[in-house]
Protein backbone atom coordinates (compact mmCIF):
# COMPACT_ATOMS: atom_id res chain seq x y z
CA UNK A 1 -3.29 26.39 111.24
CA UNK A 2 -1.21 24.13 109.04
CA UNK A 3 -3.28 22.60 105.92
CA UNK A 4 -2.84 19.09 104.76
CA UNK A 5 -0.67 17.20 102.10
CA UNK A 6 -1.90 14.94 99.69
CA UNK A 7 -0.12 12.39 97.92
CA UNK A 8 -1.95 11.04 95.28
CA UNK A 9 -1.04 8.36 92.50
CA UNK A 10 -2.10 9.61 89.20
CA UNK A 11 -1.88 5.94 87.69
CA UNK A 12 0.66 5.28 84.72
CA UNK A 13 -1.00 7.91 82.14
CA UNK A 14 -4.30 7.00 81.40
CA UNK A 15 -6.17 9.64 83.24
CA UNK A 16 -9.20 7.11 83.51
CA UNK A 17 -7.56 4.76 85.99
CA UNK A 18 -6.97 7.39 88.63
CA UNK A 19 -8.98 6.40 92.18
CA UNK A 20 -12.36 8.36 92.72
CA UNK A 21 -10.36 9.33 95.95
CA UNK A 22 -7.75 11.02 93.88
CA UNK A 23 -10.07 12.75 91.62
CA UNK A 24 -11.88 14.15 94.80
CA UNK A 25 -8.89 15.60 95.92
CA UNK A 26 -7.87 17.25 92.71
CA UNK A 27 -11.09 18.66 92.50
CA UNK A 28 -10.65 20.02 96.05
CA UNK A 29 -6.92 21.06 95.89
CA UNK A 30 -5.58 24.43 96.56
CA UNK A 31 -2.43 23.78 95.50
CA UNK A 32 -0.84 20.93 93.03
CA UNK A 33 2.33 19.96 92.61
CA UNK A 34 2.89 17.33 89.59
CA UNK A 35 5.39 15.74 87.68
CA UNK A 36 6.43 14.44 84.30
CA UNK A 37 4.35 11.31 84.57
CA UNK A 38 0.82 12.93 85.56
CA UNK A 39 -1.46 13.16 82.81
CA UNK A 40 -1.93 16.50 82.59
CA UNK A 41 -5.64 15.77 81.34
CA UNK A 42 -5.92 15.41 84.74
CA UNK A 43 -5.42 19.22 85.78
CA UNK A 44 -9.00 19.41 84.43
CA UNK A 45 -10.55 18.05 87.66
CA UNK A 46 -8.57 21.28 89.70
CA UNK A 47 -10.35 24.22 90.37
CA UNK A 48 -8.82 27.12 88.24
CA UNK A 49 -8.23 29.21 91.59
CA UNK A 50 -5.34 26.77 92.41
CA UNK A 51 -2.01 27.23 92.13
CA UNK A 52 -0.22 24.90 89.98
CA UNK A 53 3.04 23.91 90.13
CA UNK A 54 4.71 21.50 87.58
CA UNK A 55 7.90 19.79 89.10
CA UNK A 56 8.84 17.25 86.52
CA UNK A 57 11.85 17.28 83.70
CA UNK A 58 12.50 20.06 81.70
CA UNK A 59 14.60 20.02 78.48
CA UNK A 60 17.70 18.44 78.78
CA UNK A 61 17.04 15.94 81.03
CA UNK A 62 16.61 18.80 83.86
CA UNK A 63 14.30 18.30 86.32
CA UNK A 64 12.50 21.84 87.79
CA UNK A 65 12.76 21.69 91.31
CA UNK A 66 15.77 19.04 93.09
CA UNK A 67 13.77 16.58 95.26
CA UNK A 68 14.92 18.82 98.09
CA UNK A 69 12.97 21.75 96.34
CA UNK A 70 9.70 19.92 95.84
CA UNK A 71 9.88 18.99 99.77
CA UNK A 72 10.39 22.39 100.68
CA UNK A 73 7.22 23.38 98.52
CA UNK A 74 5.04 20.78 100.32
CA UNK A 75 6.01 22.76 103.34
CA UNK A 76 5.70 26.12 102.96
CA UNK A 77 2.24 25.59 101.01
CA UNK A 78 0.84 23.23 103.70
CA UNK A 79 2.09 26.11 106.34
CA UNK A 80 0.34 28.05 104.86
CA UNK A 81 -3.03 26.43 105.35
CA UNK A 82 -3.52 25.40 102.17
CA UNK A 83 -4.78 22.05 100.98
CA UNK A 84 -1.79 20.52 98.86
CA UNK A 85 -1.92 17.52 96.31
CA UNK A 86 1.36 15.87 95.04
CA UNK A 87 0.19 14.15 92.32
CA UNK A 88 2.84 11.69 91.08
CA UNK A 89 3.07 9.23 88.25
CA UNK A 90 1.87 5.21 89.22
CA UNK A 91 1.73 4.47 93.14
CA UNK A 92 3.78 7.15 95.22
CA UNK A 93 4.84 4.23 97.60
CA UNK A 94 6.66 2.04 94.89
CA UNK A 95 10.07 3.41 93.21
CA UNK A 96 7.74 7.06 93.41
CA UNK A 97 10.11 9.03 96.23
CA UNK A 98 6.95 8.81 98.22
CA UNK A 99 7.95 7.79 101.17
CA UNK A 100 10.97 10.85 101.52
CA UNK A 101 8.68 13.48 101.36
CA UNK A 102 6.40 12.16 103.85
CA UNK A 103 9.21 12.00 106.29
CA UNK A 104 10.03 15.71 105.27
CA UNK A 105 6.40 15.98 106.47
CA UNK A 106 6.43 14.28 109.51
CA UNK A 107 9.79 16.33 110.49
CA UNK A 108 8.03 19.87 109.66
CA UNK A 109 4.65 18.32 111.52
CA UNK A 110 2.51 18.60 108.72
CA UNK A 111 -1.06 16.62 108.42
CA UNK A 112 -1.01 14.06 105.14
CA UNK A 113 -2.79 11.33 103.66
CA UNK A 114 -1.54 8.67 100.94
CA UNK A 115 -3.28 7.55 97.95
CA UNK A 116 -2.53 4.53 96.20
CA UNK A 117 -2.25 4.61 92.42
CA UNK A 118 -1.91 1.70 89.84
CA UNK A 119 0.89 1.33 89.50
CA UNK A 120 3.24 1.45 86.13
CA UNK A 121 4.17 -2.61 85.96
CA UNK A 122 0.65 -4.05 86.48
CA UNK A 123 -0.38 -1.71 83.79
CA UNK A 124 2.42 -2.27 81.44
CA UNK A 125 2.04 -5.49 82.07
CA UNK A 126 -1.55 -5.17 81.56
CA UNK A 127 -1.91 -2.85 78.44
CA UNK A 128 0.89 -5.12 76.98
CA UNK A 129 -1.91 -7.74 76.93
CA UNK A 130 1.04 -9.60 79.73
CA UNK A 131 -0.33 -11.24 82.93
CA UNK A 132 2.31 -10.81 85.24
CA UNK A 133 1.01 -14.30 87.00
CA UNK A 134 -0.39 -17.38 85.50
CA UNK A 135 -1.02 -20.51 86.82
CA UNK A 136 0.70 -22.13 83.54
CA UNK A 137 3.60 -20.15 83.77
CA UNK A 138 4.51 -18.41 87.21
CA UNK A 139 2.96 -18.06 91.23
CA UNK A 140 5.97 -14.95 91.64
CA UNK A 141 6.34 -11.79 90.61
CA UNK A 142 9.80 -9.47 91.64
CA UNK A 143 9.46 -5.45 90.85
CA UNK A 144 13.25 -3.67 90.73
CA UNK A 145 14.53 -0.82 89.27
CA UNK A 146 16.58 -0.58 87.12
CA UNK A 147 18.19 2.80 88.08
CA UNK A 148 19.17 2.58 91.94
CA UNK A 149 20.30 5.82 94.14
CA UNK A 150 23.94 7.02 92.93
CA UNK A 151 25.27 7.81 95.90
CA UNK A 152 24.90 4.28 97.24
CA UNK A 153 28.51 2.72 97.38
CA UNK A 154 26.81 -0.77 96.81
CA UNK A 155 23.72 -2.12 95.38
CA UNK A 156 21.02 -3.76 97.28
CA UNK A 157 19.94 -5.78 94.55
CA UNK A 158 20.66 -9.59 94.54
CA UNK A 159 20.99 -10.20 90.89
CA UNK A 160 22.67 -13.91 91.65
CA UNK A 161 18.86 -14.59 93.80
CA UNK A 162 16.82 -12.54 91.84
CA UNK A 163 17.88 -14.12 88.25
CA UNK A 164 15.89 -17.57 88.92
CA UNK A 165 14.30 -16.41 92.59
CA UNK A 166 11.43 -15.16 90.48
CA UNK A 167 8.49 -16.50 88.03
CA UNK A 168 8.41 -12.83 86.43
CA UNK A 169 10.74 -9.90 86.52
CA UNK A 170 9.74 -6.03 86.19
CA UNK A 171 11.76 -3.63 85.74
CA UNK A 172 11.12 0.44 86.32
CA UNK A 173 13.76 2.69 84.82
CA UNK A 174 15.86 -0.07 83.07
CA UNK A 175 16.32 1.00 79.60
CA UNK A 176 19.36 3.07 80.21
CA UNK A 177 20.93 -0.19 82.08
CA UNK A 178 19.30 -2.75 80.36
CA UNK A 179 22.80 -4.38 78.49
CA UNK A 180 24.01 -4.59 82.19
CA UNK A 181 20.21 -5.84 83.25
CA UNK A 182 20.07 -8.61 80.81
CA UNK A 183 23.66 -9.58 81.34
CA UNK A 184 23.52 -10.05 84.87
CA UNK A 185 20.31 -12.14 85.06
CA UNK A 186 22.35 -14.66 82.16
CA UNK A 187 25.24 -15.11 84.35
CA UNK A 188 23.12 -15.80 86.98
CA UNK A 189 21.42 -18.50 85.77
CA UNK A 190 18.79 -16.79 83.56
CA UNK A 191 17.85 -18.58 79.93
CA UNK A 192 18.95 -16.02 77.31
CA UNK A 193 15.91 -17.36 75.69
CA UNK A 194 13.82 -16.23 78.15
CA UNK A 195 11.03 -13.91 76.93
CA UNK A 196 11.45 -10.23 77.52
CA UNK A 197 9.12 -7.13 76.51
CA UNK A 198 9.33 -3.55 76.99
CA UNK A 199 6.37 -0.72 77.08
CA UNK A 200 7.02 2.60 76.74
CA UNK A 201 4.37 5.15 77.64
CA UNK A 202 2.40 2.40 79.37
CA UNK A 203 -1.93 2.85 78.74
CA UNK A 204 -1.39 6.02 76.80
CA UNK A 205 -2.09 6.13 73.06
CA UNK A 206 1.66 6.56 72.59
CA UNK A 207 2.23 3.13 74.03
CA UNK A 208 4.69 0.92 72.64
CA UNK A 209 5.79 -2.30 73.22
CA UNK A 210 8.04 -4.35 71.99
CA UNK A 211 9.63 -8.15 72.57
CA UNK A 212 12.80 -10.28 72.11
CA UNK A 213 14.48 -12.23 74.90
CA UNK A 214 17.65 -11.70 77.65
CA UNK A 215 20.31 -12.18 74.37
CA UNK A 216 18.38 -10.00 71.72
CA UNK A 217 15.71 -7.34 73.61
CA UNK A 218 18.91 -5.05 73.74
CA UNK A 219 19.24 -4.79 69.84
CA UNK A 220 15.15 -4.87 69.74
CA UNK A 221 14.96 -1.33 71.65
CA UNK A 222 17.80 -0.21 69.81
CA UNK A 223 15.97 -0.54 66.35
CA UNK A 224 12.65 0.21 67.47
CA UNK A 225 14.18 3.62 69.29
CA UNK A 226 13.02 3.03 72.68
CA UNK A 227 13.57 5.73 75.33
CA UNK A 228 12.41 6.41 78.99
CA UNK A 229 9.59 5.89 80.19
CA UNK A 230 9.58 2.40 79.35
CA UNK A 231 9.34 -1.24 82.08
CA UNK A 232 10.61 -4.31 80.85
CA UNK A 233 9.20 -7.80 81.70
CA UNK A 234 11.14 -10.72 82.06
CA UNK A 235 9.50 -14.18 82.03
CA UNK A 236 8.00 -17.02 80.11
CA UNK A 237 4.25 -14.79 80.75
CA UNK A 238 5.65 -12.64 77.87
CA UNK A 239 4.47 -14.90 75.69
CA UNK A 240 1.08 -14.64 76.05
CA UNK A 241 1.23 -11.44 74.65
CA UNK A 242 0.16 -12.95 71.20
CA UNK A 243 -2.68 -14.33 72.31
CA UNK A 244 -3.96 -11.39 74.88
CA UNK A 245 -2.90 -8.56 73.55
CA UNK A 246 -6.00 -5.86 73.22
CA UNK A 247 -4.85 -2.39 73.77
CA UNK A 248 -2.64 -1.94 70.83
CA UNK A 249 -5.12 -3.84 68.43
CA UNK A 250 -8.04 -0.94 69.21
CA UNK A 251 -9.09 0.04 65.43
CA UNK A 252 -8.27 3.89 66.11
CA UNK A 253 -4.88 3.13 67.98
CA UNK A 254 -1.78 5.59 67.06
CA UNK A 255 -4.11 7.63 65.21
CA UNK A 256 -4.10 11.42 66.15
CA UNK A 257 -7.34 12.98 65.64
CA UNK A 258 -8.34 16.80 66.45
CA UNK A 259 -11.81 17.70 67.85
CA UNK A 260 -12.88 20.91 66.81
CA UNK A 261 -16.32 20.96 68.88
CA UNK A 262 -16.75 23.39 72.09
CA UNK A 263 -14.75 22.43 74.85
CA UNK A 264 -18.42 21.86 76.57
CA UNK A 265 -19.75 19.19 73.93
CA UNK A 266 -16.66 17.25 73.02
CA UNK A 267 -16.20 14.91 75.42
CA UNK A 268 -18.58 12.77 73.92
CA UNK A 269 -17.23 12.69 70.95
CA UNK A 270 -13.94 12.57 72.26
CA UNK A 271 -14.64 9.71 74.82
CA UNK A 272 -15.88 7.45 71.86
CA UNK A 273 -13.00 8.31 69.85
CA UNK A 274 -10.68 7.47 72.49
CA UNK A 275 -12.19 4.22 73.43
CA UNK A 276 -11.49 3.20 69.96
CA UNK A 277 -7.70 3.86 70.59
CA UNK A 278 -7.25 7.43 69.26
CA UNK A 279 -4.65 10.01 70.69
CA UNK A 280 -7.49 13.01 70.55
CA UNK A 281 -6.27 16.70 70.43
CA UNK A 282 -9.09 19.24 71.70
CA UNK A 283 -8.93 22.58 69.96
CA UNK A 284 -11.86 24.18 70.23
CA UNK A 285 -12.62 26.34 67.30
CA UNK A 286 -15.96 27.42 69.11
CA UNK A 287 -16.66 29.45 71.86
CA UNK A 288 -20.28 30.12 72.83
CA UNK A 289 -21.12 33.23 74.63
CA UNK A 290 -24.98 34.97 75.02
CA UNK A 291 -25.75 37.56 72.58
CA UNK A 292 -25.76 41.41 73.63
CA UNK A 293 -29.53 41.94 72.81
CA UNK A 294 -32.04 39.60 73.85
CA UNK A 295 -35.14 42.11 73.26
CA UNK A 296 -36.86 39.46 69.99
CA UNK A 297 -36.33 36.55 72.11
CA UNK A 298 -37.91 38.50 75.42
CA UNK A 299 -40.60 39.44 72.85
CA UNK A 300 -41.39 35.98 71.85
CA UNK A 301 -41.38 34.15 75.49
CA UNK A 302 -44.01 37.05 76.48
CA UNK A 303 -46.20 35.44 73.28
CA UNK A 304 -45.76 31.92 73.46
CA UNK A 305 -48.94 31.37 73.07
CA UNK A 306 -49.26 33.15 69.54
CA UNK A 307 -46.94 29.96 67.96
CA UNK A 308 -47.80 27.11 66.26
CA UNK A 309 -44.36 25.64 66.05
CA UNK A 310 -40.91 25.87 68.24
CA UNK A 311 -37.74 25.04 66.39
CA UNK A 312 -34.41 23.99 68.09
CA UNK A 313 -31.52 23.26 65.56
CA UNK A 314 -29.17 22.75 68.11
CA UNK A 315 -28.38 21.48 71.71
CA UNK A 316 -26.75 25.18 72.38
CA UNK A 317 -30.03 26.72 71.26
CA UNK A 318 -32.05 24.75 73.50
CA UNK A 319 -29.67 25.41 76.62
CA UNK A 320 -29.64 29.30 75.92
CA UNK A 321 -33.20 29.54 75.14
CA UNK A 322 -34.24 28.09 78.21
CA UNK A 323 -32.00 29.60 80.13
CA UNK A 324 -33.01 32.76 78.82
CA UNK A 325 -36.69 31.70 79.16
CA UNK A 326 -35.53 30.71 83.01
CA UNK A 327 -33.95 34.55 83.97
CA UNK A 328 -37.89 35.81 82.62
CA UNK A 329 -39.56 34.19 85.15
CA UNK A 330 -40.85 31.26 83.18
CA UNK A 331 -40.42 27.33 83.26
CA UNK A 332 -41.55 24.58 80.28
CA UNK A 333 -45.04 24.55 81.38
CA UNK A 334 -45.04 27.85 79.52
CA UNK A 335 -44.25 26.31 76.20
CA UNK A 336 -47.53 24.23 76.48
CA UNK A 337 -49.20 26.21 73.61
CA UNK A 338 -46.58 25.21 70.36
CA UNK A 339 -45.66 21.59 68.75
CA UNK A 340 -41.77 21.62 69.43
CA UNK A 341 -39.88 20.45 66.38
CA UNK A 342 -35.90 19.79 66.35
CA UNK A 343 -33.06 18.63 63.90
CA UNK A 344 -31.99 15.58 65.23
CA UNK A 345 -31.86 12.94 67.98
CA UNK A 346 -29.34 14.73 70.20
CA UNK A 347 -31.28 17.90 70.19
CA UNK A 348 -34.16 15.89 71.36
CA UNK A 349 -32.26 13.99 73.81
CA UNK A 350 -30.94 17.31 75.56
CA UNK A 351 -34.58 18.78 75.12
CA UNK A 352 -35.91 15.69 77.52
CA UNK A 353 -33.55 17.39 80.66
CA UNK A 354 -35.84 19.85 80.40
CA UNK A 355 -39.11 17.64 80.26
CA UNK A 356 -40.04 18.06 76.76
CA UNK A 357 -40.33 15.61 74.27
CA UNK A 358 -40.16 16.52 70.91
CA UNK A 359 -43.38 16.56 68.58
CA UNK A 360 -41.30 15.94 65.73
CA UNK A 361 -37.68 14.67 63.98
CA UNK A 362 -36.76 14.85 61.02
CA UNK A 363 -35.13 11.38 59.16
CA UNK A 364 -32.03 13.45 58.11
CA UNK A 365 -30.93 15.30 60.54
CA UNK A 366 -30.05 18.74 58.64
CA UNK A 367 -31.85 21.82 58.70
CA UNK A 368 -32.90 21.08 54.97
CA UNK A 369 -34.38 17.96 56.63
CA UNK A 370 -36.17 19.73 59.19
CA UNK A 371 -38.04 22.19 57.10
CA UNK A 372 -39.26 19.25 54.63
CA UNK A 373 -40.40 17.74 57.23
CA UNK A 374 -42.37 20.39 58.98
CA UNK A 375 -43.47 21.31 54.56
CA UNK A 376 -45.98 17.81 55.02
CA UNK A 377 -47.57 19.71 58.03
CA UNK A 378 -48.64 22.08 55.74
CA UNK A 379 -47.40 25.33 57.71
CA UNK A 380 -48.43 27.73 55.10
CA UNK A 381 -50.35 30.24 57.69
CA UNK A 382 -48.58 28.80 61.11
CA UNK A 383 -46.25 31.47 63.24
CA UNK A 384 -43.12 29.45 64.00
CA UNK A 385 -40.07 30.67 66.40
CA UNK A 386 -36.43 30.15 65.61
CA UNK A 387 -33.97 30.21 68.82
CA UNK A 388 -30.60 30.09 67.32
CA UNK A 389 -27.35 31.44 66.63
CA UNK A 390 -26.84 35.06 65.76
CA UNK A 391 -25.39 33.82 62.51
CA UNK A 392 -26.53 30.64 61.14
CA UNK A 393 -27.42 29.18 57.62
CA UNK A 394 -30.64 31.13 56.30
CA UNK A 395 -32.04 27.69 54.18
CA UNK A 396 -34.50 26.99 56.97
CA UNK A 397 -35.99 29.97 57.63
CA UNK A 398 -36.19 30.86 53.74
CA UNK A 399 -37.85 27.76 53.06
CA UNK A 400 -40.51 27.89 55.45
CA UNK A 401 -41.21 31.60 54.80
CA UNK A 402 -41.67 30.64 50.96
CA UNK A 403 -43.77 27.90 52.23
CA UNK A 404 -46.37 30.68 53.80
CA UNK A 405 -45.23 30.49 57.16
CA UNK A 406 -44.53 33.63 59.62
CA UNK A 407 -41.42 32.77 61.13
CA UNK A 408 -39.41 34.87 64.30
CA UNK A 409 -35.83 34.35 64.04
CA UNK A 410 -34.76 35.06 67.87
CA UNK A 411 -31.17 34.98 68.51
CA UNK A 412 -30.28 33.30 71.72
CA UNK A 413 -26.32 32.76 71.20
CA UNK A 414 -23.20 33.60 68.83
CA UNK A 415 -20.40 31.66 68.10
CA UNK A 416 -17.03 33.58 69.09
CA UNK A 417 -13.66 31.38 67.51
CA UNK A 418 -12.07 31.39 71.01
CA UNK A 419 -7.99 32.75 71.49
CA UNK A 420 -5.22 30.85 71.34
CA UNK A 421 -3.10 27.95 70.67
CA UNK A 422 -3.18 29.08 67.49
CA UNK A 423 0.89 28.32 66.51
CA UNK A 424 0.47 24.90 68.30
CA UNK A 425 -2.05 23.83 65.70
CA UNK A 426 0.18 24.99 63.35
CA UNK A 427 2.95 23.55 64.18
CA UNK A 428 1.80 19.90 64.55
CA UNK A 429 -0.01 20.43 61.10
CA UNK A 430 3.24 21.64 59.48
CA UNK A 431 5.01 18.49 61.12
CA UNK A 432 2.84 16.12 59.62
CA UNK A 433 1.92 14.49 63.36
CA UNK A 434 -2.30 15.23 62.84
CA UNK A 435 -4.14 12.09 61.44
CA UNK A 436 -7.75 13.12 60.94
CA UNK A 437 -9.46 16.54 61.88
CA UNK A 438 -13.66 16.21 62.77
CA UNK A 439 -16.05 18.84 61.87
CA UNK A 440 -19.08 18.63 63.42
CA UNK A 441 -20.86 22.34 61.98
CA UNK A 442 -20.32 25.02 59.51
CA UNK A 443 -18.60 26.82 62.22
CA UNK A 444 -16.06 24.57 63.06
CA UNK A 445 -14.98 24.48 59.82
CA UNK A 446 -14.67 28.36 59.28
CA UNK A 447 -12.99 28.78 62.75
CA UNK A 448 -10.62 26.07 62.31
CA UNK A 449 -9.34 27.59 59.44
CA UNK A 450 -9.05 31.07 60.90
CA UNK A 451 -6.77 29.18 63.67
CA UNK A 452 -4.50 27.50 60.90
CA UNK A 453 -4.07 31.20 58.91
CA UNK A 454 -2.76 29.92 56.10
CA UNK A 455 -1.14 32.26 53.64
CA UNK A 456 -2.81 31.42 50.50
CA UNK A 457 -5.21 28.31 49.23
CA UNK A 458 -2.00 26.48 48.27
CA UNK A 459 -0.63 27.01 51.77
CA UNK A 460 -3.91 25.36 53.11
CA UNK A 461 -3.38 22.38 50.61
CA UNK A 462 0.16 21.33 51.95
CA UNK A 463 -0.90 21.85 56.01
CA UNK A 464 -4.20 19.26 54.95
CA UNK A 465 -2.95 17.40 51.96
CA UNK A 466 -2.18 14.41 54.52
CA UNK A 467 -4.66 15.06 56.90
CA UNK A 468 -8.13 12.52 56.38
CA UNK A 469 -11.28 14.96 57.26
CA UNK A 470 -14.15 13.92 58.44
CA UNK A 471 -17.73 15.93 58.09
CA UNK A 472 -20.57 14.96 60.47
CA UNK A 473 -23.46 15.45 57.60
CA UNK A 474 -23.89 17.18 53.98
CA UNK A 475 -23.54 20.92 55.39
CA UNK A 476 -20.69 20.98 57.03
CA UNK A 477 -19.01 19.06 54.10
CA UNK A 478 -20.35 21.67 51.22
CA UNK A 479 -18.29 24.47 53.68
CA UNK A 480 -14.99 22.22 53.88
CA UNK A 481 -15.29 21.84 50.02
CA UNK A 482 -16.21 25.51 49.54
CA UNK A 483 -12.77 25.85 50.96
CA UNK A 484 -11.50 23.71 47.92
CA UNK A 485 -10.44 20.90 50.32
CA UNK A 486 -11.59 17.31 50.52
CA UNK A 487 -13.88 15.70 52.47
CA UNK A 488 -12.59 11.71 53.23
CA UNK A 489 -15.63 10.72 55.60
CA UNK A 490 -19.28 11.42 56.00
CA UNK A 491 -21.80 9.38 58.18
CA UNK A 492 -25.07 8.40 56.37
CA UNK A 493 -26.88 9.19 59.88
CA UNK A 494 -25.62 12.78 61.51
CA UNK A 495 -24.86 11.80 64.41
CA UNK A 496 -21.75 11.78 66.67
CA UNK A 497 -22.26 7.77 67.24
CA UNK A 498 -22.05 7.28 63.12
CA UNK A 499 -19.39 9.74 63.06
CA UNK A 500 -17.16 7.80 65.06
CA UNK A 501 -18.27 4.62 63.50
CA UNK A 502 -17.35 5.86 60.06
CA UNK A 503 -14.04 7.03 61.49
CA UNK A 504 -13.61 3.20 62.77
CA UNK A 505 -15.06 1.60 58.98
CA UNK A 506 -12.60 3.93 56.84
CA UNK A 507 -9.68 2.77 58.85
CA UNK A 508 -10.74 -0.43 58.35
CA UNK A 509 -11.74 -0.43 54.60
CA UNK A 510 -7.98 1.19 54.32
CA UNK A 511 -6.16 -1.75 56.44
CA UNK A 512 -4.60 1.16 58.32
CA UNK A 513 -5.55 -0.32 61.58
CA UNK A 514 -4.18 -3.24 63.36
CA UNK A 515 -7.46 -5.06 63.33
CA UNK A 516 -7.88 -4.53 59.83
């Protein structure tokens, strides 16, 4: 039996606007087939079982596969029996080729389904803080490309109608034609004063827009190097732009940060940072894997009842220990015995999925804090377990046993600095194009800097001399500076929520941000 083709609009680059039905899809597909103008953050949704196939522009202006090619693969894969999704920049229906390779479909006899997507001018328009309609200003709107089949002999494109026919003008794919554009809708009737803007990389954090009218946007995109993808707007709405104008005014916009936390527990940090404006580059300098030997942690579960105290320092030791605690046969009513103790709010948030609420938190949220804390409960005689890392900072464990106490160090999970990517890092360092780098634990720190290899100290100093670093509390900071660099920013609160919001204040305090 034939399978089924699926073409989906990815939206104009912010993976966030795509429709829930797209996301279903991806998340269903078999086979992909994207292009230049998909987010690519949004080949996260696909399982990793399916076959991916990237069909966009190469160097040079190449494209991979001729629009011929990229029908054939919708075929063959669909004849196949496979579930396919073209996923294609904005709305596949408008100036998206859509429509041609659903005919190809139709002529092979092959099932499909259409998905709208925003598309690219309402959310140039949009992003650019434009209406494209206002009762003020215009009731019409006109969308044209700028870049019409070359193998027509004429065009269908009444410039002498279309000049003063319509309120507001969009234009996909005009910058290479835009002296011709602009000339055409003047001797037609057009102002040359009329207001004009153009967005490249519309909704992304590389987004940017610039404005001028018919007689000088030419020399504007000139100066301001403007290149494809870009849509220009034509009409009296552009002005507005002063007044509305949001995206590109987000505290964190243009900055590039890198998040070095597991691929599993940065998307909250990277979600805030984002919605702040930042361009956020996930490397993850930790990857968290069980340990070999789990015979002191067995031990312990078996003699819950012998502890006064359970310690979590961290959300991965409370997912591996009761995980681990899960496999044995047991559940949290077994933990009824100890008082549960952990480091800081998020531990105890991710401890309450289990049904536990913590007995106690600490005011600072370190492991220092945690063991003075748990010092005015006078533990000198208490049997406290430890479910952590394999390799972790000794301080709270030390102190505690020089307090009096007994305490079982169980290891439940190691950090492993995960492969890879390893040049790209280096690369963007060495070009200068990195912002800000988060740490958010001792290992992030060392791991990072076993990714960068750096030749010597000095080495390390001219990769980071530019970069602003940012430390989530007072431990990770003492490695970064062990490692004779700088630390720029350090919440008073160690928490992901004051990490970003220091992020936000030192941009702010610097006037490097466009609400500053």
């Amino acid at each position: 039996m034939n399978g089924k083709v699926y073409l989906v609009g990815a939206g104009p680059g912010d993976p966030g606007l795509i429709t829930l039905r797209g996301k279903y899809l991806l998340e269903h597909a078999e086979v992909v087939v994207y292009d230049y103008l998909a987010n690519s953050k949004l080949l996260s949704y696909v399982p990793k079982t399916a076959l991916f196939i990237y069909a966009g522009k190469k160097g040079g202006g190449l494209h991979a596969f001729t629009q011929d090619g990229i029908n054939q693969l919708l075929v063959e894969h669909a004849k196949q029996g496979k579930m396919v999704v073209r996923l294609k920049g904005g709305d596949p229906f408008i100036f998206g080729r859509g429509a041609e390779e659903i005919e190809e479909l139709v002529a092979a006899g092959i099932d499909f389904e259409v998905v709208p997507g925003v598309t690219s001018a309402t959310a140039a328009a949009t992003y650019a803080g434009i209406p494209i309609t206002h009762r003020e200003y215009t009731a019409s709107v006109a969308f044209v490309t700028g870049h019409e089949d070359p193998t027509k002999k004429f065009s269908n494109i009444s410039w002498e109608k279309l000049a003063t026919g319509a309120g507001t003008i969009v234009i996909y794919m005009g910058i290479k034609n835009l002296p011709s554009i602009t000339q055409k809708l003047i001797d037609f009737g057009r102002s040359p004063e009329t207001p004009v803007a153009v967005v490249r990389w519309a909704s992304t954090p590389q987004q940017h827009s610039v404005v001028g009218t018919l007689s000088t946007i030419c020399e504007v995109v000139q100066q301001a190097d403007i290149k494809p993808p870009a849509l220009v707007i034509v009409g009296e709405v552009v002005k507005l732009r002063k007044t509305l104008d949001w995206f590109e005014k987000r505290p964190l916009f243009g900055k590039r940060i890198v998040v070095t936390r597991t691929r599993e527990q940065a998307s909250d940090l990277v979600a805030k940072l984002e919605e702040n404006g930042a361009d956020c580059l996930e490397y993850s300098t930790i990857h968290i894997e069980p340990v070999v030997d789990y015979s002191r942690v067995d031990q312990a579960i078996e003699h819950l009842g012998d502890y006064q105290w359970l310690l979590f320092t961290s959300l991965n030791a409370v997912t591996y220990f009761f995980k681990r605690l899960y496999e044995k046969g047991r559940d949290s009513r077994h933990l009824a015995g100890p008082k549960i103790a952990v480091v800081g709010k998020a531990t105890a948030e991710e401890l309450k999925k289990y049904g536990i609420k913590a007995d106690l938190i600490p005011e600072k949220f370190t492991g220092e804090g945690l063991a003075e804390a748990l010092m005015q409960t006078r533990v000198s005689g208490t049997r406290i377990l430890l479910p952590r890392a394999l390799r972790a900072s000794e301080i709270l464990p030390e102190t505690l046993i020089d307090a009096g106490a007994a305490v079982t160090i169980a290891p439940v999970y190691q950090n492993v600095p995960p492969q890879g990517r390893k040049d790209e890092l280096r690369e963007q360092l060495q070009n200068g194009t990195i912002d800000l780098v988060t740490f958010t634990s001792s290992s992030t720190v060392d791991n990072f800097l076993t990714m960068v290899d750096a030749r010597d100290g000095e080495e390390l100093h001219q990769l980071l001399d530019k970069v602003t670093i940012a430390a989530i509390g007072p431990v990770t900071a003492e490695t970064i500076r062990k490692h004779g660099l700088h630390v720029d920013i350090q919440p008073q609160r160690y928490t992901i929520n004051d990490m970003v919001q220091a992020i936000v204040a030192s941009y702010r305090n610097r006037g490097l941000s466009p609400q500053a």
